[in-house]
PDB file of N, CA and C in Angstrom:
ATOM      1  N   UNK A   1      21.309  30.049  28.976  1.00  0.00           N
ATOM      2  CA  UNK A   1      20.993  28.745  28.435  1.00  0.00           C
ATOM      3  C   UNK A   1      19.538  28.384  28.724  1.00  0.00           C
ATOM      4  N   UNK A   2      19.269  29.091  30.007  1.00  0.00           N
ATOM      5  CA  UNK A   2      17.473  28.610  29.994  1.00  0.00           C
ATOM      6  C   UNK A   2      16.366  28.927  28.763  1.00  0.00           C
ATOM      7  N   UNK A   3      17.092  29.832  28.105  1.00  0.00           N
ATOM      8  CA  UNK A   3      15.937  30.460  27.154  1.00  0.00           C
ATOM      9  C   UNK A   3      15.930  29.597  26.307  1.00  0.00           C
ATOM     10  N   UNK A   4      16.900  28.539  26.279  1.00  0.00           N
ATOM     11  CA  UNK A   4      16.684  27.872  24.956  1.00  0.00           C
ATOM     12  C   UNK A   4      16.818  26.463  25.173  1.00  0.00           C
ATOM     13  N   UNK A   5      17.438  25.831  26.032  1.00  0.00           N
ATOM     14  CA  UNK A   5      18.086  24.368  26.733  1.00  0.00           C
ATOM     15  C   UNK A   5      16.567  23.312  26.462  1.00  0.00           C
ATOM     16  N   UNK A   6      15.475  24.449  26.830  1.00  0.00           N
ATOM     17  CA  UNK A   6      13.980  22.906  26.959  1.00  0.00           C
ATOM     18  C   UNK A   6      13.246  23.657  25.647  1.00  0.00           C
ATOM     19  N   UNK A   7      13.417  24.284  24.523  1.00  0.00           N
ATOM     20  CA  UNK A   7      12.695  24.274  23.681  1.00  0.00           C
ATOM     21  C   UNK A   7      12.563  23.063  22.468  1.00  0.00           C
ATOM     22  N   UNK A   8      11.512  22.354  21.885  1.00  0.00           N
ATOM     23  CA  UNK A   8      11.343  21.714  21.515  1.00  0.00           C
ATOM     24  C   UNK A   8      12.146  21.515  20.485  1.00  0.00           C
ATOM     25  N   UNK A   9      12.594  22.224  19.584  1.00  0.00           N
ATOM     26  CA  UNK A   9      13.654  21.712  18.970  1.00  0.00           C
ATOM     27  C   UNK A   9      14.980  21.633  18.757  1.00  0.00           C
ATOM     28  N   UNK A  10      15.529  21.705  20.183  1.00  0.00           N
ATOM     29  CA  UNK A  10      16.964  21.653  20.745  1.00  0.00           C
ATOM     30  C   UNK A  10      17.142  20.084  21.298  1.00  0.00           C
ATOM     31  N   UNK A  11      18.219  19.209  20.109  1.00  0.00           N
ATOM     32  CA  UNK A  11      18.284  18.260  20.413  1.00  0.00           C
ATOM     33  C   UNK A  11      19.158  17.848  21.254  1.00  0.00           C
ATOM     34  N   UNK A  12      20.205  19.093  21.338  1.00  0.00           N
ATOM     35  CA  UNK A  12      21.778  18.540  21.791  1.00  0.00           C
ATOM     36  C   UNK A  12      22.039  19.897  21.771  1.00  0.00           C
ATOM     37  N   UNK A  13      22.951  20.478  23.407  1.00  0.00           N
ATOM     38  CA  UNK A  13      23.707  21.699  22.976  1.00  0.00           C
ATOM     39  C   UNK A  13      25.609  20.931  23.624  1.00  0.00           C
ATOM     40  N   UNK A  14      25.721  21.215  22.170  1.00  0.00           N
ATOM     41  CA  UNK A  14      27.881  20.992  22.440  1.00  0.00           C
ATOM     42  C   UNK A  14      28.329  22.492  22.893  1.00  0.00           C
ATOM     43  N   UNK A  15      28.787  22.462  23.927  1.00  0.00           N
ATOM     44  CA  UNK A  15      29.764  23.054  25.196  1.00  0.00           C
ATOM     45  C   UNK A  15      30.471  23.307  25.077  1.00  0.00           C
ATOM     46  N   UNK A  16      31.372  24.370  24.298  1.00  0.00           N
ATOM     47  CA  UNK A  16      33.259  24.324  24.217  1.00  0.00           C
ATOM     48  C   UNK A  16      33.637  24.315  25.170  1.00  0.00           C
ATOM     49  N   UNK A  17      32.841  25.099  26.506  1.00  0.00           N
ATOM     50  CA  UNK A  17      33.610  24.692  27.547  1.00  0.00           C
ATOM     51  C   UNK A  17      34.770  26.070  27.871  1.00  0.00           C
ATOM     52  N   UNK A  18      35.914  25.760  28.445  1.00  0.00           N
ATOM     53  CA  UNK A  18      37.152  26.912  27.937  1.00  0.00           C
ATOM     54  C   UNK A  18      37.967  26.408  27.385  1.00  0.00           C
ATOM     55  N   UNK A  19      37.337  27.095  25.708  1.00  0.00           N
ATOM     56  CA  UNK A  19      38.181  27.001  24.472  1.00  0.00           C
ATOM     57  C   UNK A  19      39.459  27.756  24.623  1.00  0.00           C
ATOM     58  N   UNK A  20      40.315  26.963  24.004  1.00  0.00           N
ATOM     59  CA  UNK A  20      41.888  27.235  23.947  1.00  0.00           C
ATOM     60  C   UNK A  20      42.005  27.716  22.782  1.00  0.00           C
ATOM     61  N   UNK A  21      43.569  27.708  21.818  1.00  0.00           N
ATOM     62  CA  UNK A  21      43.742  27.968  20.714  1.00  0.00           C
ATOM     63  C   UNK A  21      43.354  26.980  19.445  1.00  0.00           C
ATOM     64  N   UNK A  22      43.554  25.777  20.272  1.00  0.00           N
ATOM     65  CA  UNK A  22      42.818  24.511  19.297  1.00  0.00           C
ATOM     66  C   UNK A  22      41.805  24.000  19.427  1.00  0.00           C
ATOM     67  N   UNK A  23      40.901  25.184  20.474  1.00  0.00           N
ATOM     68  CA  UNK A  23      39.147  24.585  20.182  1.00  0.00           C
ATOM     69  C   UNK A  23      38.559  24.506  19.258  1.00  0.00           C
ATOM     70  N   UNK A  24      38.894  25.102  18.142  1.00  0.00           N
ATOM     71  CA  UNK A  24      38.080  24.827  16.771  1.00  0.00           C
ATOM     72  C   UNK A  24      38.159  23.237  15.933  1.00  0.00           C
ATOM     73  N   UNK A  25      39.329  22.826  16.109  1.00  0.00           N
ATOM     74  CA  UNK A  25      39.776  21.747  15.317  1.00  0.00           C
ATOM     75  C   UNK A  25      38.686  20.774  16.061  1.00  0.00           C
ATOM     76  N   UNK A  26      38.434  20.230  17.207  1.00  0.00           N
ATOM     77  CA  UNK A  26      38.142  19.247  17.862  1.00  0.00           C
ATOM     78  C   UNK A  26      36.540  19.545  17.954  1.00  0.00           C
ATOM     79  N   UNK A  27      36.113  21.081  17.972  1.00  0.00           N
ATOM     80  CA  UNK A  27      34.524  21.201  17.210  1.00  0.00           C
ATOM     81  C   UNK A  27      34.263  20.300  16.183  1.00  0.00           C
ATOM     82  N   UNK A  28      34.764  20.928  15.182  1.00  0.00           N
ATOM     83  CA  UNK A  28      34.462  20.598  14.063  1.00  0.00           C
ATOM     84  C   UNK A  28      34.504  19.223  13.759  1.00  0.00           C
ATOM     85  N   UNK A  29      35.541  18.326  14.218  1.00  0.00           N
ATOM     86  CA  UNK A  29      35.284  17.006  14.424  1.00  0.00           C
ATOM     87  C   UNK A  29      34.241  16.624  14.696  1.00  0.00           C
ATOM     88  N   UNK A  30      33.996  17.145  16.243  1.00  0.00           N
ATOM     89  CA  UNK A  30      32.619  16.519  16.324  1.00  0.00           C
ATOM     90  C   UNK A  30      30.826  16.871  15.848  1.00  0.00           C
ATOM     91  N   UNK A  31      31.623  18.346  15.295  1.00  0.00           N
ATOM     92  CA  UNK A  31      30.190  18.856  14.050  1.00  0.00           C
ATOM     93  C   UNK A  31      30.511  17.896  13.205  1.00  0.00           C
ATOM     94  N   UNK A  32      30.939  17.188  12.363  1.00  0.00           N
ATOM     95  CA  UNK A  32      31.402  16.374  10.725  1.00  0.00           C
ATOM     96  C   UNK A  32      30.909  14.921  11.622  1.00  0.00           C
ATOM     97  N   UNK A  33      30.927  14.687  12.889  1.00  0.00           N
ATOM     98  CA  UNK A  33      30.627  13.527  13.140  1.00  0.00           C
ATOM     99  C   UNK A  33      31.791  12.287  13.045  1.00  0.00           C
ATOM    100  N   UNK A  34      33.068  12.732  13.179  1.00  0.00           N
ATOM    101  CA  UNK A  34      34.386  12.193  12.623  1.00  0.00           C
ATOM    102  C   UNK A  34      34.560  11.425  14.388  1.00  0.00           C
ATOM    103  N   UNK A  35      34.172  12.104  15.666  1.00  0.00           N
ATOM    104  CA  UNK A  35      34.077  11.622  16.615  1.00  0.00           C
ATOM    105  C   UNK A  35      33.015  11.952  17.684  1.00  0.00           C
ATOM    106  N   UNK A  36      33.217  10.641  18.685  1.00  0.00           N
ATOM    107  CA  UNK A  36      32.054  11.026  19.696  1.00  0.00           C
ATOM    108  C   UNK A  36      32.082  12.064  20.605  1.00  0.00           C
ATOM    109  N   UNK A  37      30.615  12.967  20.858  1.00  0.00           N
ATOM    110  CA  UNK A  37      31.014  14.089  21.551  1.00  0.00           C
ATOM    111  C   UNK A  37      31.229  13.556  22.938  1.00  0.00           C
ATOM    112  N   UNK A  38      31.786  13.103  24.079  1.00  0.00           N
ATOM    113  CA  UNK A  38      31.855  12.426  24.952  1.00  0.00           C
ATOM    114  C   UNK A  38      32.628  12.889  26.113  1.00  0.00           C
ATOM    115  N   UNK A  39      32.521  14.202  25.985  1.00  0.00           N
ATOM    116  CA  UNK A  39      32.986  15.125  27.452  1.00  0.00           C
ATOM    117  C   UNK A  39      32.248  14.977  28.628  1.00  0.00           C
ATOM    118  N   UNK A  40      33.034  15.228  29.526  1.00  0.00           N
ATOM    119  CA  UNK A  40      32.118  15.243  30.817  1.00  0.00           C
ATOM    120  C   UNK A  40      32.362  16.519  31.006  1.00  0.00           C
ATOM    121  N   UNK A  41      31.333  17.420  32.117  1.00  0.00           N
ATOM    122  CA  UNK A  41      31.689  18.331  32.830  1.00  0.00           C
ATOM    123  C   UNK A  41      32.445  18.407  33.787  1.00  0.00           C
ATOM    124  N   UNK A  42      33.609  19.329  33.655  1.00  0.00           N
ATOM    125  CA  UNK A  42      34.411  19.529  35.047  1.00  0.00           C
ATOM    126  C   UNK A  42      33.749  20.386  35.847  1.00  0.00           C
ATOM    127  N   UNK A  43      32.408  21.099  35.709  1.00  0.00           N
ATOM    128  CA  UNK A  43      31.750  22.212  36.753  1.00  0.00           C
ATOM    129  C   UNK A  43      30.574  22.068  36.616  1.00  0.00           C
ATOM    130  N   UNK A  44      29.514  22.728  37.299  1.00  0.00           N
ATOM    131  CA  UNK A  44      28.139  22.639  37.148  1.00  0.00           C
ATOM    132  C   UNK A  44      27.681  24.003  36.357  1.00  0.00           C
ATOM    133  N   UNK A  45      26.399  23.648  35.933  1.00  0.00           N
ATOM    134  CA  UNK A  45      26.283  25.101  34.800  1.00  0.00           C
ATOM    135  C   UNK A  45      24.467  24.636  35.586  1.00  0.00           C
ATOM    136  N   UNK A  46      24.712  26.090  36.383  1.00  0.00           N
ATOM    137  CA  UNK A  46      23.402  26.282  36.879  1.00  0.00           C
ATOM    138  C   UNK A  46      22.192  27.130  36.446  1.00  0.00           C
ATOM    139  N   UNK A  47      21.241  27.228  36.805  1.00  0.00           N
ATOM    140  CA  UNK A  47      19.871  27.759  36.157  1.00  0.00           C
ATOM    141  C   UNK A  47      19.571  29.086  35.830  1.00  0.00           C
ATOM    142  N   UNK A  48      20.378  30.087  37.177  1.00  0.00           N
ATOM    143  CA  UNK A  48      20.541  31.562  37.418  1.00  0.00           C
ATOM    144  C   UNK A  48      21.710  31.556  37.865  1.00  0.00           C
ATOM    145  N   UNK A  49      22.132  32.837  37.551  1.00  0.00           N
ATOM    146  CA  UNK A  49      23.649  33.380  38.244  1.00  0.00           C
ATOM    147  C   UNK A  49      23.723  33.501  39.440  1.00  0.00           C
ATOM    148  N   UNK A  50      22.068  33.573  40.339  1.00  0.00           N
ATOM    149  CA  UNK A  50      22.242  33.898  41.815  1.00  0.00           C
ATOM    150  C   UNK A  50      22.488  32.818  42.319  1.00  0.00           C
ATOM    151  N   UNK A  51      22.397  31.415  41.746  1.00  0.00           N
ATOM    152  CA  UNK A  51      22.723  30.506  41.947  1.00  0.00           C
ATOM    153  C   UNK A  51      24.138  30.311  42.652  1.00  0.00           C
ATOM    154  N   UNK A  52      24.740  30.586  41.687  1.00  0.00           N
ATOM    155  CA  UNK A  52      26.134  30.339  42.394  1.00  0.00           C
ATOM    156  C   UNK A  52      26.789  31.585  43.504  1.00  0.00           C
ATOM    157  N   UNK A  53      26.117  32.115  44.095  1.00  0.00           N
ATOM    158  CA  UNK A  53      26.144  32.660  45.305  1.00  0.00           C
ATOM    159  C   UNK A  53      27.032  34.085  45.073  1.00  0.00           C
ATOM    160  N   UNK A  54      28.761  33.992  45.328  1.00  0.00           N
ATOM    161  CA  UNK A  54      29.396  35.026  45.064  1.00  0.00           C
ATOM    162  C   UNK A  54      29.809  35.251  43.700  1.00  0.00           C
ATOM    163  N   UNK A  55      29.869  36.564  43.099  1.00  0.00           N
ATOM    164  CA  UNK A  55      30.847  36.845  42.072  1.00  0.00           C
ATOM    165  C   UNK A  55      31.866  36.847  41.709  1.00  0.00           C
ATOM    166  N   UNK A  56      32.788  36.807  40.690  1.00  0.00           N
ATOM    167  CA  UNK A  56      33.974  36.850  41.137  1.00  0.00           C
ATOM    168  C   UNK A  56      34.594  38.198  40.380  1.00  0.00           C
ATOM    169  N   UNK A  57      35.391  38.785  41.268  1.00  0.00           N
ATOM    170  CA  UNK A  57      35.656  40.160  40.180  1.00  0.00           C
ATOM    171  C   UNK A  57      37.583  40.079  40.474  1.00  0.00           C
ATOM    172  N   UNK A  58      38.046  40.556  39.290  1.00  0.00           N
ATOM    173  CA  UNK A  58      39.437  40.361  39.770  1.00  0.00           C
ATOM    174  C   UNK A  58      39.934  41.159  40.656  1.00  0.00           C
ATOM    175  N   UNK A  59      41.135  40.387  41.172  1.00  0.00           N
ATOM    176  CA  UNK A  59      41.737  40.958  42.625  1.00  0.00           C
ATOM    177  C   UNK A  59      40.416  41.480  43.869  1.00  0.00           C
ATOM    178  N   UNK A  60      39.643  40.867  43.702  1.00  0.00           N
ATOM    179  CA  UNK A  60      38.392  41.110  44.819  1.00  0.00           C
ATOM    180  C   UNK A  60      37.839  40.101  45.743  1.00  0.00           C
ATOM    181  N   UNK A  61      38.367  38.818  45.156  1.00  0.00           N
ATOM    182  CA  UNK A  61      38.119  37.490  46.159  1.00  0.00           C
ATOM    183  C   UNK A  61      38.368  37.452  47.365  1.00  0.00           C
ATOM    184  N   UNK A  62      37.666  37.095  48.156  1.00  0.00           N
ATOM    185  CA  UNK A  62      38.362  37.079  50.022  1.00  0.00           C
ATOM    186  C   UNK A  62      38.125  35.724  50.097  1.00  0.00           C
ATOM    187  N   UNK A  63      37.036  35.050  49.076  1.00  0.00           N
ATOM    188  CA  UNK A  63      37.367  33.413  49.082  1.00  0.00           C
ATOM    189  C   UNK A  63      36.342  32.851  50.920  1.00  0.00           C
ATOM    190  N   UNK A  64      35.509  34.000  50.855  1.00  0.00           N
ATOM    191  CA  UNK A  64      35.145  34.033  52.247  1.00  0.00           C
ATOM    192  C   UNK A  64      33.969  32.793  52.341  1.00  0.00           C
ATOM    193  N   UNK A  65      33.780  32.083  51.137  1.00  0.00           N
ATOM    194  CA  UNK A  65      32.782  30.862  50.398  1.00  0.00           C
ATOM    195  C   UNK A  65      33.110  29.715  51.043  1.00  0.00           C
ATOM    196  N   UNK A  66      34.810  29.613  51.299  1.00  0.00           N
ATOM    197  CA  UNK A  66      35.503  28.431  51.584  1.00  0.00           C
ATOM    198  C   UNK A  66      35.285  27.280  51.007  1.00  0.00           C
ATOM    199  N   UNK A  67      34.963  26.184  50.432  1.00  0.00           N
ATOM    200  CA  UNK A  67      34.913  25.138  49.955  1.00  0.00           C
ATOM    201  C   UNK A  67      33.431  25.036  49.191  1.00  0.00           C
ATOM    202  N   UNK A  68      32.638  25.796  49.596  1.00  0.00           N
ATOM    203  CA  UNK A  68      30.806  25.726  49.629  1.00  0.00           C
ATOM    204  C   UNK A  68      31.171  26.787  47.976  1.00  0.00           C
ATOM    205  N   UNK A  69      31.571  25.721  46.608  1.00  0.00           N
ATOM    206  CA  UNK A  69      31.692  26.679  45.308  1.00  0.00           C
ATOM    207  C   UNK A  69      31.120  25.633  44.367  1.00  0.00           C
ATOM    208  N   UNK A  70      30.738  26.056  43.220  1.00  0.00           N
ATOM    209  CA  UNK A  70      29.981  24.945  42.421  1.00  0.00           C
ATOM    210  C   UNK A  70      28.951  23.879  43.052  1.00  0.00           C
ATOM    211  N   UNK A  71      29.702  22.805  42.889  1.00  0.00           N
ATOM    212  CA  UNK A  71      28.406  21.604  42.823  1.00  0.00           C
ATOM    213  C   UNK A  71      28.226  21.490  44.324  1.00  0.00           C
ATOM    214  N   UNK A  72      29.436  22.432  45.479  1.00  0.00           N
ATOM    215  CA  UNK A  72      29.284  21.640  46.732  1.00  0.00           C
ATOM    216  C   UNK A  72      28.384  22.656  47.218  1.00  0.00           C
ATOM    217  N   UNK A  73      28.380  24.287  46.423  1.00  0.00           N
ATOM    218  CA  UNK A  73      27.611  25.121  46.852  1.00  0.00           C
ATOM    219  C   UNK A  73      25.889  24.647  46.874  1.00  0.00           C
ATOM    220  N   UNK A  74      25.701  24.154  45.229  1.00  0.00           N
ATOM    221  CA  UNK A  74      24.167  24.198  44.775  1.00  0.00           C
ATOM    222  C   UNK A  74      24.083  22.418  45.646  1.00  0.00           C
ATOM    223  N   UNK A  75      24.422  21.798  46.239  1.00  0.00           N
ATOM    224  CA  UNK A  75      24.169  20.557  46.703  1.00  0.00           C
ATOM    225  C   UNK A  75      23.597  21.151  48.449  1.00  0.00           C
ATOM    226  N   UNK A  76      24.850  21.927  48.968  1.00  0.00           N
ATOM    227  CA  UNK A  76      24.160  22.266  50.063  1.00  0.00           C
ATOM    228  C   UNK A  76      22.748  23.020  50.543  1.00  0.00           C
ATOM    229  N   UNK A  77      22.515  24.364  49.462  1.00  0.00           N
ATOM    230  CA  UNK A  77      21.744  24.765  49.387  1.00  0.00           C
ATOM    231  C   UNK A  77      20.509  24.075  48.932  1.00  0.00           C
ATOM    232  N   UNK A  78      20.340  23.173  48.294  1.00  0.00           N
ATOM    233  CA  UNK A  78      19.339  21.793  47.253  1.00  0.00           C
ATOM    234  C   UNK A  78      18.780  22.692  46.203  1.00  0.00           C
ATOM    235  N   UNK A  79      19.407  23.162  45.279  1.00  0.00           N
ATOM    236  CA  UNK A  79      19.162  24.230  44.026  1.00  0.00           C
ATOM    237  C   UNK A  79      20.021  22.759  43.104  1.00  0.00           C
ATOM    238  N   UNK A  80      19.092  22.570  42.044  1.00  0.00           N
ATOM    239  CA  UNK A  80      19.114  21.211  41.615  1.00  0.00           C
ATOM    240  C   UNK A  80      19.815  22.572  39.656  1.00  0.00           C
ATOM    241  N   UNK A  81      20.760  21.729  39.898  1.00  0.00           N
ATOM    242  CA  UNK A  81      21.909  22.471  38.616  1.00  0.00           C
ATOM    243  C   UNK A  81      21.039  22.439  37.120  1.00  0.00           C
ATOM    244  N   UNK A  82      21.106  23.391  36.199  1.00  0.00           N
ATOM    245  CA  UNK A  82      20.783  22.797  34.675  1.00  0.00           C
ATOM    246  C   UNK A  82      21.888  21.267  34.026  1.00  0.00           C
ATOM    247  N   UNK A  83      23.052  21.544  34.751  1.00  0.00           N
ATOM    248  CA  UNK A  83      23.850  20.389  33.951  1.00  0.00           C
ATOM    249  C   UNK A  83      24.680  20.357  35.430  1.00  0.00           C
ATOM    250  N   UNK A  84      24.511  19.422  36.290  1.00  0.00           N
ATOM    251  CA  UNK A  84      25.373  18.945  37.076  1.00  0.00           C
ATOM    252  C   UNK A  84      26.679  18.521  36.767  1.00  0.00           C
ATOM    253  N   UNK A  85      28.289  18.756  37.694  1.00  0.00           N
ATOM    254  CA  UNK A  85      29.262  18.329  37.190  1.00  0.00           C
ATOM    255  C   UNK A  85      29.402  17.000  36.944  1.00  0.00           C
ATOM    256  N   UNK A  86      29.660  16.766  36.243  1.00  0.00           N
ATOM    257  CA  UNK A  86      30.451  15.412  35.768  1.00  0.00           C
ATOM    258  C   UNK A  86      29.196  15.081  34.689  1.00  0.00           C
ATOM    259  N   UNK A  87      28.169  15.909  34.072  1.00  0.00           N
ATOM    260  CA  UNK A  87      27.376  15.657  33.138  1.00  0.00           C
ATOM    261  C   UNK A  87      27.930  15.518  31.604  1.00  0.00           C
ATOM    262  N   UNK A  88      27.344  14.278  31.003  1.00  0.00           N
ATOM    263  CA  UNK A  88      27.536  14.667  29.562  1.00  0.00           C
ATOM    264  C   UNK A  88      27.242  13.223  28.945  1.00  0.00           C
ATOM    265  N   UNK A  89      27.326  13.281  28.079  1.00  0.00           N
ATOM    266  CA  UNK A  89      26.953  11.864  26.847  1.00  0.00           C
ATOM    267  C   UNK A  89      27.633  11.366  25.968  1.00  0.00           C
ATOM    268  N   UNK A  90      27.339  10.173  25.211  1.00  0.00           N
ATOM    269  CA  UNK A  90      28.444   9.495  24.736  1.00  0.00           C
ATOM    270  C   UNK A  90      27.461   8.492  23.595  1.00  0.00           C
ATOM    271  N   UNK A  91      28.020   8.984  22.812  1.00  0.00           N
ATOM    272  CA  UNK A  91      26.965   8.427  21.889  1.00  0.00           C
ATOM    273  C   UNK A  91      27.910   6.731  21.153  1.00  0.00           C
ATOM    274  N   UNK A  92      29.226   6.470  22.283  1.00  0.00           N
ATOM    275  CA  UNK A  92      29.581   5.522  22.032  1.00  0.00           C
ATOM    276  C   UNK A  92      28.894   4.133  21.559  1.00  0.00           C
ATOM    277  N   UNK A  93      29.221   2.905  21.213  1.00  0.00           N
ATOM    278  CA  UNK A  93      28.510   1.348  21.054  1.00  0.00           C
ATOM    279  C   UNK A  93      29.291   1.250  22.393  1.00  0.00           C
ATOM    280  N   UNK A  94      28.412   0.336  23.467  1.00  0.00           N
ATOM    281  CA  UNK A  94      28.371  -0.024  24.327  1.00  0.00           C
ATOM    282  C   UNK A  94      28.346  -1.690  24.464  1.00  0.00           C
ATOM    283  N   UNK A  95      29.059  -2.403  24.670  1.00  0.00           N
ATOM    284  CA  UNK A  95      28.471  -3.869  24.640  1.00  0.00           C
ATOM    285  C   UNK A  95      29.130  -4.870  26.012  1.00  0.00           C
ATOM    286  N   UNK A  96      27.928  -5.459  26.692  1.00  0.00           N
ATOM    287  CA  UNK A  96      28.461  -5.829  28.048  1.00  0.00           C
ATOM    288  C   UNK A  96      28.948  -7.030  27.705  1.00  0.00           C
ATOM    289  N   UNK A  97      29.691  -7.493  28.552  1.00  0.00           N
ATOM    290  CA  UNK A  97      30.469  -8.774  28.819  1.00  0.00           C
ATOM    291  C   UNK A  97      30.141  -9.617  29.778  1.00  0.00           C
ATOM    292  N   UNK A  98      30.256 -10.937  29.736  1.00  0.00           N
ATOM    293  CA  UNK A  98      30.200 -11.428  31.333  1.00  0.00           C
ATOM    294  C   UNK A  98      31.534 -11.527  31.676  1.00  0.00           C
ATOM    295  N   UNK A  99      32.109 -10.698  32.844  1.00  0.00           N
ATOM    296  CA  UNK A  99      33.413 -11.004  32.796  1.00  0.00           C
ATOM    297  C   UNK A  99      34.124 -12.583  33.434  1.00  0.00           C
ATOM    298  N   UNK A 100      34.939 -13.241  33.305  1.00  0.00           N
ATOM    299  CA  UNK A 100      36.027 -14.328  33.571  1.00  0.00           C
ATOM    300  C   UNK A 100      37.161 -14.313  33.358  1.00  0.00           C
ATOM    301  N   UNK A 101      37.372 -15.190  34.836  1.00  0.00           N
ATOM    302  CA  UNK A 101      38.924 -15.359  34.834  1.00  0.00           C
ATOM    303  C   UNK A 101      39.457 -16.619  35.166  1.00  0.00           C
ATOM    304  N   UNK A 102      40.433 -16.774  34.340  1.00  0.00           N
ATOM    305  CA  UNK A 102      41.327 -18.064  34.323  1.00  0.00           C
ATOM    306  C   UNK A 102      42.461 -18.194  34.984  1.00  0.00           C
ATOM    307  N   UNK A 103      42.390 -19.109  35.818  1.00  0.00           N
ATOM    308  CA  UNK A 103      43.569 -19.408  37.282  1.00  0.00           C
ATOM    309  C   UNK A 103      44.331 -20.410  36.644  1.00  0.00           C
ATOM    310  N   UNK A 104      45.569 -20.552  36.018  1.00  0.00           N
ATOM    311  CA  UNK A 104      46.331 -21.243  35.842  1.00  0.00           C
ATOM    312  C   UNK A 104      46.468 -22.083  36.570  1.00  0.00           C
ATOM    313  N   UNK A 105      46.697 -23.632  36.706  1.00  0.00           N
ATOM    314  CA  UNK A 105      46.837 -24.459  37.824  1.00  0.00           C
ATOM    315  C   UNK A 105      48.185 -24.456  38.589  1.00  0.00           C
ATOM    316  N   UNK A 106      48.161 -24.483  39.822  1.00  0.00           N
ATOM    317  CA  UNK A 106      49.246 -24.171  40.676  1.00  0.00           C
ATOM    318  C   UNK A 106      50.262 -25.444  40.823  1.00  0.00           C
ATOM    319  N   UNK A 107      51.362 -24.562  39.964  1.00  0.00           N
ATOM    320  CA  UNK A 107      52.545 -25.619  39.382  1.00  0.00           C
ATOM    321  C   UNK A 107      53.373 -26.208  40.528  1.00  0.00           C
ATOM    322  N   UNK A 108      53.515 -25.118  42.245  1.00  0.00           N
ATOM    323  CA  UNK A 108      54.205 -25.878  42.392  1.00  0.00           C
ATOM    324  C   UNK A 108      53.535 -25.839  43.910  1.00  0.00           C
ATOM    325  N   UNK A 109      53.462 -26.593  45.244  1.00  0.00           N
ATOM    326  CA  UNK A 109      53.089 -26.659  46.267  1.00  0.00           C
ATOM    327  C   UNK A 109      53.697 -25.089  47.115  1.00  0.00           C
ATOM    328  N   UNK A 110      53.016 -24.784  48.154  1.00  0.00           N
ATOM    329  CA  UNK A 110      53.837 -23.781  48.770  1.00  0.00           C
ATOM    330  C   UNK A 110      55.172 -24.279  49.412  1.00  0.00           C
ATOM    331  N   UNK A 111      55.229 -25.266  49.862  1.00  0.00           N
ATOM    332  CA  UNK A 111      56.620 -25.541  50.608  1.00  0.00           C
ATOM    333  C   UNK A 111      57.121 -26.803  49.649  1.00  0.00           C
ATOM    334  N   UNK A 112      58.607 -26.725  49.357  1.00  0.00           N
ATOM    335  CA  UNK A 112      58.858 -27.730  48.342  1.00  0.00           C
ATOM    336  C   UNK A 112      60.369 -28.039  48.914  1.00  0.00           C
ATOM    337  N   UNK A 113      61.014 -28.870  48.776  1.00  0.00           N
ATOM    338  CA  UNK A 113      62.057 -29.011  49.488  1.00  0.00           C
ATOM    339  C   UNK A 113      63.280 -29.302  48.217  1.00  0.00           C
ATOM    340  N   UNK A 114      64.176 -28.394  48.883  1.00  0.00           N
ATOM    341  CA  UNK A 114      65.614 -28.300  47.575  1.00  0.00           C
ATOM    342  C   UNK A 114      65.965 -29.594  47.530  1.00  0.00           C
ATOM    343  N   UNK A 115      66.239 -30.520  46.415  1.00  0.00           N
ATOM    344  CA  UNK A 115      66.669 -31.726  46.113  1.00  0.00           C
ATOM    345  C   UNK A 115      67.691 -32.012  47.432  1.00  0.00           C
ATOM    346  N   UNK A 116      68.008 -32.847  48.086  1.00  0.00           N
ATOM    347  CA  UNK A 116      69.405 -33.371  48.695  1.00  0.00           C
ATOM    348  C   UNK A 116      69.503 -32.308  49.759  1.00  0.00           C
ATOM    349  N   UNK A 117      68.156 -31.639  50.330  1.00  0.00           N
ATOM    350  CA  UNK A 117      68.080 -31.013  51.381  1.00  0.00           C
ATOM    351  C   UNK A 117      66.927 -31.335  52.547  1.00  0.00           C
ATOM    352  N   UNK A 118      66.723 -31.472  53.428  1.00  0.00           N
ATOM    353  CA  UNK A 118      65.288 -31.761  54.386  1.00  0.00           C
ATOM    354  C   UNK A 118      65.625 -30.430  55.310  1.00  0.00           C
ATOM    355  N   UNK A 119      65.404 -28.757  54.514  1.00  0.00           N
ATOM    356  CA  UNK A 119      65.153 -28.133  55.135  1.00  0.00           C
ATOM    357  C   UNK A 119      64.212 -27.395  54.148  1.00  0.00           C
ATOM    358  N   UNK A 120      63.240 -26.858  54.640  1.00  0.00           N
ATOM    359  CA  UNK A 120      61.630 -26.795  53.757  1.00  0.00           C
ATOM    360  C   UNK A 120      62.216 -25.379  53.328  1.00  0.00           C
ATOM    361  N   UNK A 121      61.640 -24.907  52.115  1.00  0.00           N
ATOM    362  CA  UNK A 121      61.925 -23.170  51.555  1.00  0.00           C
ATOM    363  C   UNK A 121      60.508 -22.996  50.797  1.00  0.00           C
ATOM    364  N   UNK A 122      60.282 -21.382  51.026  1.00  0.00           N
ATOM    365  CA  UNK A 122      58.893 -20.917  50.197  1.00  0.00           C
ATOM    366  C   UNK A 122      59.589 -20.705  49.007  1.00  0.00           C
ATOM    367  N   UNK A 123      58.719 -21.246  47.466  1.00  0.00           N
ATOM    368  CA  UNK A 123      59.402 -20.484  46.153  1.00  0.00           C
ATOM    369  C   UNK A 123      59.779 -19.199  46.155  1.00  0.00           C
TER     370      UNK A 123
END
């Protein structure tokens, strides 16, 4: 991705990510522009492969990394990611609010006493 990610006329690169059997349908949506591309990353997609430290080859893991994998690897080391996890955009309308809230007025006292009783009860 470095060879091409900062050339001047790369406006946007869309990510399949790991495409399933119905990755095409939900492309193409968002090639036609039918929806927003608005994924986040579940991993980091770093600069070099040495980056992410071990390989993985099947049945060869000893997992000897322990927790230090992806974003917690390139954070410890300070190797600053091409697309950090949880990266991505949203070409949603955005519009802020001031938020409020309305307190109904309090119908009845906390202690109220049962008609034809003088022993006090919480509602």
């Amino acid at each position: 991705m470095e060879d091409f990610a900062d050339l001047t006329g790369v406006k946007a690169i869309l990510w399949a990510g790991l495409p399933g059997q119905e990755a095409g349908n939900p492309l193409v949506d968002v090639l036609w522009g039918d929806v927003s591309p608005s994924g986040k990353l579940p991993y980091s997609i770093a600069k070099k492969t040495s980056d992410y430290g071990n390989s993985i080859q099947a049945n060869t893991d000893s997992f000897k990394e322990g927790i230090w994998i992806d974003y917690r690897l390139l954070d410890k080391k300070k190797i600053e990611p091409r697309y950090e996890f949880g990266f991505g955009l949203c070409k949603c309308p955005v519009r802020m609010v001031t938020p409020s809230i309305a307190v109904p007025p309090l119908l009845l006292t906390p202690w109220q006493r049962i008609p034809h009783s003088t022993t006090p009860h919480s509602p």
